[in-house]
C-alpha atoms as a PDB file:
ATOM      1  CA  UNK A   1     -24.498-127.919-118.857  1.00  0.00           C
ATOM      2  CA  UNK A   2     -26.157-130.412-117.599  1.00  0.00           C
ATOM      3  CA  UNK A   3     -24.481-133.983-117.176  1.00  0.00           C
ATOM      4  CA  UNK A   4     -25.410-137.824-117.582  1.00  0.00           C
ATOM      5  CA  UNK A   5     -23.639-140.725-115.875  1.00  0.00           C
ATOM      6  CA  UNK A   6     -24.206-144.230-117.837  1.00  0.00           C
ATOM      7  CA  UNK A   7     -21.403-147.314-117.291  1.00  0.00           C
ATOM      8  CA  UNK A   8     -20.593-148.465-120.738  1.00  0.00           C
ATOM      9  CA  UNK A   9     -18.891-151.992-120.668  1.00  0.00           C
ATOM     10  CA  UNK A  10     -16.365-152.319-123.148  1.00  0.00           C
ATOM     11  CA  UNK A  11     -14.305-155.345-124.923  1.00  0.00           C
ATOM     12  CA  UNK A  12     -11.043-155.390-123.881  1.00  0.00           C
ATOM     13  CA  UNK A  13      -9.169-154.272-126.837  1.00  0.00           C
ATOM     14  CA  UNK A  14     -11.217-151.777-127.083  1.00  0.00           C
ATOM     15  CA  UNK A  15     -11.287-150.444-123.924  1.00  0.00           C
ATOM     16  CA  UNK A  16      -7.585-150.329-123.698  1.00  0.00           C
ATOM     17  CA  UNK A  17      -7.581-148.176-127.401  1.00  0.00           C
ATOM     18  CA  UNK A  18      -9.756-145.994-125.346  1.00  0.00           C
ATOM     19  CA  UNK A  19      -6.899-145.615-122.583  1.00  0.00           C
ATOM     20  CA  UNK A  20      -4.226-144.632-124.887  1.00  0.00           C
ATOM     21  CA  UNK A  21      -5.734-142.517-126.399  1.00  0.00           C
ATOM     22  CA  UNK A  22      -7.009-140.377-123.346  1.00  0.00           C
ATOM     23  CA  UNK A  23      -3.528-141.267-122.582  1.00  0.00           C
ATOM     24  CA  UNK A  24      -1.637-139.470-125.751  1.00  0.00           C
ATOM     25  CA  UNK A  25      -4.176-136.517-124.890  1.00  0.00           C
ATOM     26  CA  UNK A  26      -3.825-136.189-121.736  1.00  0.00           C
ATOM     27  CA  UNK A  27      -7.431-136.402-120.751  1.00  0.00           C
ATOM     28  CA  UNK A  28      -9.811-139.183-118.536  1.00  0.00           C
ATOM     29  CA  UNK A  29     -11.191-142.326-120.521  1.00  0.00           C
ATOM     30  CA  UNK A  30     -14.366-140.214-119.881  1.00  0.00           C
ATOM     31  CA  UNK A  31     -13.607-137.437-122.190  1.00  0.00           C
ATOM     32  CA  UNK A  32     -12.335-139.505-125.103  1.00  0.00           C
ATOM     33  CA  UNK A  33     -15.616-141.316-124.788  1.00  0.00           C
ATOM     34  CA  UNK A  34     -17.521-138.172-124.509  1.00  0.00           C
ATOM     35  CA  UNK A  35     -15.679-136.273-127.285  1.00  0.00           C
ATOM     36  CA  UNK A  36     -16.077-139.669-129.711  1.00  0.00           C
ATOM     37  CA  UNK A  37     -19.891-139.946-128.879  1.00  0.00           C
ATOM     38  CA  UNK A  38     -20.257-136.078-129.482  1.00  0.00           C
ATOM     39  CA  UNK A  39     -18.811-136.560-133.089  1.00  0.00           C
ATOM     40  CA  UNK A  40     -20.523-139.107-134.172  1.00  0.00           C
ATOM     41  CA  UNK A  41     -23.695-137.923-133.001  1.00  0.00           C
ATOM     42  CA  UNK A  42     -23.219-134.535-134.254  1.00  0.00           C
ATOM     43  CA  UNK A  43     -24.082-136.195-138.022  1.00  0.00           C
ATOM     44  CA  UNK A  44     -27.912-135.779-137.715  1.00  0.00           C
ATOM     45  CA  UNK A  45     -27.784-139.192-139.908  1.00  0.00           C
ATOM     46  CA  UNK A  46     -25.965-140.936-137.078  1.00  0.00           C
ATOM     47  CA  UNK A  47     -29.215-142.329-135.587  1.00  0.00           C
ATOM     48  CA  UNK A  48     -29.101-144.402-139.474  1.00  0.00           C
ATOM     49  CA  UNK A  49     -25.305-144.999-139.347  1.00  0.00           C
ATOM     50  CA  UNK A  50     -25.475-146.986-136.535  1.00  0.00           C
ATOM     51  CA  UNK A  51     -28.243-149.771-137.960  1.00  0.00           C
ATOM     52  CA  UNK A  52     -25.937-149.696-141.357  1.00  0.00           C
ATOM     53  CA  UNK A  53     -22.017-150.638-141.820  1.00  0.00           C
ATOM     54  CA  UNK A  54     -19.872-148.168-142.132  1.00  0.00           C
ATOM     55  CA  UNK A  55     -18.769-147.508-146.226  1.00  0.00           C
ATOM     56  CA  UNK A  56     -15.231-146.685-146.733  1.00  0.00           C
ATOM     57  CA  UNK A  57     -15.858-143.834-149.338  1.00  0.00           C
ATOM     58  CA  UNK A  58     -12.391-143.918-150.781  1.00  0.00           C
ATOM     59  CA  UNK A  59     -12.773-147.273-152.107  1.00  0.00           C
ATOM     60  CA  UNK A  60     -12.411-147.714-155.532  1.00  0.00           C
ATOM     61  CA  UNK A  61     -10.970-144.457-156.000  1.00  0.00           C
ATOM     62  CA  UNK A  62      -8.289-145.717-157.849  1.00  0.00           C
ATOM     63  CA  UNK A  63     -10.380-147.949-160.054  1.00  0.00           C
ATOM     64  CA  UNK A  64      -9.167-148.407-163.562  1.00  0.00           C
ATOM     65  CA  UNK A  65      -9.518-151.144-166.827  1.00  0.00           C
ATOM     66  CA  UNK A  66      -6.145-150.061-167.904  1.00  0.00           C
ATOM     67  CA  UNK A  67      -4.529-152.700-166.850  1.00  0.00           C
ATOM     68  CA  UNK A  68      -2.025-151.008-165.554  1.00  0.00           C
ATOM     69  CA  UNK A  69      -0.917-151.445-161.683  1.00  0.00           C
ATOM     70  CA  UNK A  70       0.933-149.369-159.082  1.00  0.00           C
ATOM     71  CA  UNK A  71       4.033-151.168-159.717  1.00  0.00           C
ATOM     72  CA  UNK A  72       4.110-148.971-162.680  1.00  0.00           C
ATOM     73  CA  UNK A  73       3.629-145.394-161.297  1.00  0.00           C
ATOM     74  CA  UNK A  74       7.152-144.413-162.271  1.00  0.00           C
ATOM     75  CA  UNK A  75       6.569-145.179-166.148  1.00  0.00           C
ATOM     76  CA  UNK A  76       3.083-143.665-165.815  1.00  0.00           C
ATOM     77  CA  UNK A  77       4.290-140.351-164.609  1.00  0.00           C
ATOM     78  CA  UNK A  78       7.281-140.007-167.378  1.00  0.00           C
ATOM     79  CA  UNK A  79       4.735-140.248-169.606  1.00  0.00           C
ATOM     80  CA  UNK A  80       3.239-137.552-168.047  1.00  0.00           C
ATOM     81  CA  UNK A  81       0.154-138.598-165.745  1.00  0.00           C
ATOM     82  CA  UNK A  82      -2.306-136.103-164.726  1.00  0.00           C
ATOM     83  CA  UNK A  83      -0.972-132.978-167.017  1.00  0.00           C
ATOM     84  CA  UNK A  84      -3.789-133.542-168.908  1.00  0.00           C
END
């Protein structure tokens, strides 16, 4: 396999994320880099994803116009949410 060498300058708070997380695996700063930019790249839409913000997909999930809120879950699953 053939290898690249590039210096990446990262903000601090993000460089240290970096180092934990090699740390917690174990691995260099280099890998964890390596492995993230392999991921995201592997998405042959990444080249897009990066000119757009990201979308959390989950959001609005949960959406309802019953009123009703999360503080009621308990009353909403006596009466038998979801067996439908």
């Amino acid at each position: 396999m053939d290898v690249m060498s590039t210096i990446v300058t990262l903000p601090e708070d993000l460089a240290g994320r970096v180092a934990r997380v090699a740390a917690r695996r174990g691995v260099s700063a280099d890998e964890v880099v390596a492995q993230t930019l392999a991921a995201h790249l592997a998405d042959p839409d990444a080249e897009v994803a990066v000119d757009r913000p990201r979308r959390l997909a989950f959001a609005g999930i949960g959406a309802s116009t019953s009123g009703r809120t999360a503080a009621q879950a308990d009353e909403m699953l006596a009466e038998g949410f979801g067996l439908d």
